[in-house]
Protein backbone atom coordinates (compact mmCIF):
# COMPACT_ATOMS: atom_id res chain seq x y z
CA UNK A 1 56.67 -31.74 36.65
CA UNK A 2 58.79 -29.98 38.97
CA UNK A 3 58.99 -26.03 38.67
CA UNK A 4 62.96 -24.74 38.55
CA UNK A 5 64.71 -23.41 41.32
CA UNK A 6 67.72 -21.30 40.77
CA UNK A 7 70.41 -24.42 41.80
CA UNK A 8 69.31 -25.80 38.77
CA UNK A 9 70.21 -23.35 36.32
CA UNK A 10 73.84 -23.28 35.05
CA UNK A 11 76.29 -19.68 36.54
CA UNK A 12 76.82 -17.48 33.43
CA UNK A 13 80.39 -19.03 33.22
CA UNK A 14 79.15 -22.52 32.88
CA UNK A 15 76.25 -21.57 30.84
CA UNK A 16 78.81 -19.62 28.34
CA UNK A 17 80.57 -23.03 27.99
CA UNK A 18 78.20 -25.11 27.87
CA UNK A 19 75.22 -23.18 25.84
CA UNK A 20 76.09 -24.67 21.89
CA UNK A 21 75.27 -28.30 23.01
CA UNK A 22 72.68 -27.25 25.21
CA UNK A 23 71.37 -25.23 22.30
CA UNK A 24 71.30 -28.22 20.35
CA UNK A 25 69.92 -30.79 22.55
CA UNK A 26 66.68 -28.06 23.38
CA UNK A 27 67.04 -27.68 19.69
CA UNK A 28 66.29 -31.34 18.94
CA UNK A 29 63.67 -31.61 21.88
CA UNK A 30 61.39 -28.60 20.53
CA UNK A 31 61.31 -30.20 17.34
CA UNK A 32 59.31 -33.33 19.08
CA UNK A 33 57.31 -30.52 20.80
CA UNK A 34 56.13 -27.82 17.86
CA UNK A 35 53.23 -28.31 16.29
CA UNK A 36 51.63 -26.28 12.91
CA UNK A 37 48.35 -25.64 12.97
CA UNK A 38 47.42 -24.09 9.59
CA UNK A 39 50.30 -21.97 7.86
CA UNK A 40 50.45 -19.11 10.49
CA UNK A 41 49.49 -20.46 13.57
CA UNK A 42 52.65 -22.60 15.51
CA UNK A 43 51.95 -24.73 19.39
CA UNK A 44 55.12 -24.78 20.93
CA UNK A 45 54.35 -27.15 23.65
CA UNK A 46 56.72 -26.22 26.85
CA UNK A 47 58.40 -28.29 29.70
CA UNK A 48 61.16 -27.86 32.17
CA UNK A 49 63.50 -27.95 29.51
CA UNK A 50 62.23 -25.57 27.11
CA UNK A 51 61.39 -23.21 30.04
CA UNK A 52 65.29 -24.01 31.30
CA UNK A 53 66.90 -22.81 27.92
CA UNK A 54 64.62 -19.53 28.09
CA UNK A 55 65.91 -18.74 31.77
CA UNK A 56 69.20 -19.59 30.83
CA UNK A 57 68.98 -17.36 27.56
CA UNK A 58 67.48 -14.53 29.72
CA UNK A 59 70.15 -14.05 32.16
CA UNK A 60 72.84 -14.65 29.32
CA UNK A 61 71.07 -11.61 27.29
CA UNK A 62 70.58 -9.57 30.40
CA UNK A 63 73.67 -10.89 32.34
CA UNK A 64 71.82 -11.51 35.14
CA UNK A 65 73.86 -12.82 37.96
CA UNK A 66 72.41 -11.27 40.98
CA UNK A 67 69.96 -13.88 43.27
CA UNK A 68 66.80 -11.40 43.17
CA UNK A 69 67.43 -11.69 39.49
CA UNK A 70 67.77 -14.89 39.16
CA UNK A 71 64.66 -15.46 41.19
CA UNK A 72 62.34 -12.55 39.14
CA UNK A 73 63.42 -14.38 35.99
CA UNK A 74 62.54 -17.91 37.21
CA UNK A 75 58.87 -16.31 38.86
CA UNK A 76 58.48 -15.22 35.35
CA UNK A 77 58.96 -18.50 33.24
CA UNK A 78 58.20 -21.04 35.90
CA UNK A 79 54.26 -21.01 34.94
CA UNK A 80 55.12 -22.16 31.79
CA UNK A 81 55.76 -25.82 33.36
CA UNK A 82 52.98 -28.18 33.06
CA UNK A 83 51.81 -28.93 36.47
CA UNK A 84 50.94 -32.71 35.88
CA UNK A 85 47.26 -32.81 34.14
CA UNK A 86 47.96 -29.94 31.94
CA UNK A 87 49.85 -28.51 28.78
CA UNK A 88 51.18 -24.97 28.33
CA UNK A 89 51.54 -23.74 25.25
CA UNK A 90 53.18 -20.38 23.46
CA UNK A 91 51.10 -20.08 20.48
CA UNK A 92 53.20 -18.04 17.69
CA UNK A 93 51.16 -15.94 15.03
CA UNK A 94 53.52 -15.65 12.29
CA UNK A 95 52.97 -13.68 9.38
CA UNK A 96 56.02 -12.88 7.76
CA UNK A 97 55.06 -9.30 5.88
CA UNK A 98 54.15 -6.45 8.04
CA UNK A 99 51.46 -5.38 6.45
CA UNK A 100 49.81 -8.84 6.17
CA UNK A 101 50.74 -8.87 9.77
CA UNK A 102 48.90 -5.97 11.19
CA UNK A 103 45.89 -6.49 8.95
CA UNK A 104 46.08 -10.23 10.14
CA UNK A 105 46.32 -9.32 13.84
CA UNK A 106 43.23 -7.18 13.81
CA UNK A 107 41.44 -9.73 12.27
CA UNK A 108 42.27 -12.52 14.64
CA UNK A 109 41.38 -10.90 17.90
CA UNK A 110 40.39 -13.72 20.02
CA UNK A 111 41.61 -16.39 18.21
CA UNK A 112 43.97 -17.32 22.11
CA UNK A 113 40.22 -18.60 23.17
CA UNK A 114 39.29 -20.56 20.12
CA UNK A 115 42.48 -23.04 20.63
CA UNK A 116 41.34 -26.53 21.33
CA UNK A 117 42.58 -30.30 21.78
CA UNK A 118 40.37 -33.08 21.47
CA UNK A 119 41.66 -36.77 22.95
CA UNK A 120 39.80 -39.35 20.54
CA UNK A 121 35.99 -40.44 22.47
CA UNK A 122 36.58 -37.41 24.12
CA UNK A 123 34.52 -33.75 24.15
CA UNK A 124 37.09 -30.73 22.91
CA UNK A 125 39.02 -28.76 25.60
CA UNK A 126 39.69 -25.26 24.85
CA UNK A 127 42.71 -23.45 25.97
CA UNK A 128 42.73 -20.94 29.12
CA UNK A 129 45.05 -18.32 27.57
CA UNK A 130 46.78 -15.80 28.30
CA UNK A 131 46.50 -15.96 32.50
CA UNK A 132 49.14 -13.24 33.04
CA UNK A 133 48.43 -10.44 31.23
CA UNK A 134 45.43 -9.66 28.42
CA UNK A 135 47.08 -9.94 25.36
CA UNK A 136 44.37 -9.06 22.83
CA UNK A 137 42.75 -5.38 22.72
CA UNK A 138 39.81 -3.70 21.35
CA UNK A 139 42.12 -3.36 18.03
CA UNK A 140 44.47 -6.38 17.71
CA UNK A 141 45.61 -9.53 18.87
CA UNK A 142 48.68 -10.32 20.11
CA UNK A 143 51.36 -12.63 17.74
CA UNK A 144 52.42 -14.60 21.28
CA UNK A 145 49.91 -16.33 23.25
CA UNK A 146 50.29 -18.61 26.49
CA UNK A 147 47.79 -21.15 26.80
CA UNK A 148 46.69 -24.08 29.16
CA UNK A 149 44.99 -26.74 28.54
CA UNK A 150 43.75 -28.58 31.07
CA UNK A 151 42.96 -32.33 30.70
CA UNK A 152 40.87 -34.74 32.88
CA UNK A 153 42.34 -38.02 34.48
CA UNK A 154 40.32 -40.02 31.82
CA UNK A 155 41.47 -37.90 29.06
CA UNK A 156 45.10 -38.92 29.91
CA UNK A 157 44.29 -42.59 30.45
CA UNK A 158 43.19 -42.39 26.81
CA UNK A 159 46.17 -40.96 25.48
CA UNK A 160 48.40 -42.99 27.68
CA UNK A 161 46.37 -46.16 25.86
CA UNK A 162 47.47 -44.84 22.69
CA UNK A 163 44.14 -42.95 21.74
CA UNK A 164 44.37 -40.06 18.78
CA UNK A 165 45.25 -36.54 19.89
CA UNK A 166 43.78 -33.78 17.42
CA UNK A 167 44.45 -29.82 17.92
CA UNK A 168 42.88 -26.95 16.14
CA UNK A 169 41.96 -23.58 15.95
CA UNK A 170 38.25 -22.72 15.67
CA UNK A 171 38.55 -18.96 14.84
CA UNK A 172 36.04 -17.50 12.33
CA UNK A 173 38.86 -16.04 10.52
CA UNK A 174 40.99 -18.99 10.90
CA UNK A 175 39.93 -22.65 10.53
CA UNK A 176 42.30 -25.52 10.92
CA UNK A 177 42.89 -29.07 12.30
CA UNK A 178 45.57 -31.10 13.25
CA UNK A 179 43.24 -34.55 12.85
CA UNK A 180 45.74 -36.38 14.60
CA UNK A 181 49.12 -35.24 16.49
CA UNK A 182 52.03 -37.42 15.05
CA UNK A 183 52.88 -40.13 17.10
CA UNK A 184 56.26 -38.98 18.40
CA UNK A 185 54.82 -35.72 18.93
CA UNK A 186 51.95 -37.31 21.45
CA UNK A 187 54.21 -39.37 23.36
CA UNK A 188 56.78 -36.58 23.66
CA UNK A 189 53.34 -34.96 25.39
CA UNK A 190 52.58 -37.94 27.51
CA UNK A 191 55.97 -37.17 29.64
CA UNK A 192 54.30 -33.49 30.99
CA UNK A 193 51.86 -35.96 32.93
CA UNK A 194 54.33 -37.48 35.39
């Protein structure tokens, strides 16, 4: 999957027009690309597009207009894009009380390492998070995560034959499988591989 360069994102002016039906059609392609695992863990499974709409968002917020801009914001997202036999993830920790948040956060230190998926007949492959900056300290986690996950040719062969995809989280403090990825879901995944 190709990375973005800055002729593909939209001028602030066509963005402005353009952004509620963009909005929606990201919208409608996240959904096919979010995944729950347990009740406070989400996978949000990016691609060009996802990564796209964030840029684009960026420079609206920050009305970024300026080339070196432009260029810091896209050197910034641009790792996000699988790079063909991968899948980068933003893992969200959501905890919707503060309290229960902070208590959680401490409690889940680590938890960015213990993220796996497992392609059926094949072993488990655990995420390589957070490659840009540590996110977890010696008293808390972080509530965003980036991950990769890095699959072998075979692996994708399998999926692309229509074997089961399963995710968890194998976290002492926080147990939970996905035993298989919805269908849509794992074809939606199958396009990061071209």
């Amino acid at each position: 999957m190709s990375k973005l360069a800055a002729g593909d994102l939209m001028s602030l002016e066509q963005y402005a027009r353009e952004r509620p039906a963009f909005r929606a059609q990201v919208r409608r392609h996240k959904a096919e690309r979010q995944l729950a695992v347990g009740p406070n863990a989400t996978w949000c499974f990016e691609d060009r597009l996802t990564v796209q709409y964030q840029v684009q968002e960026m420079l609206r917020a920050e009305r970024i207009f300026e080339p070196q801009g432009i260029q810091d914001e896209l050197e910034a997202y641009n790792p996000l894009i699988p790079d063909g036999g991968n899948w980068k993830v933003t893992l969200l920790i959501e905890f919707t009380q503060p309290a229960e948040r902070v208590q959680a956060l401490a409690r889940l230190r680590g938890i960015e390492d213990r993220c796996w998926v497992q392609v059926a007949g094949h072993e488990r492959v655990f995420a390589i998070a957070d490659e840009d900056v540590a996110r977890t300290n010696e008293e808390k986690t972080s509530a965003v995560h980036f991950l990769r996950f890095e699959l072998e040719p075979a692996m994708i062969a399998s999926l692309r034959g229509g074997a089961r995809l399963a995710a968890g989280i194998d976290h002492e403090h926080y147990r939970y499988v996905v035993h298989e990825v919805p269908a849509a879901m794992r074809l939606a995944l199958l396009a990061d591989f071209a």
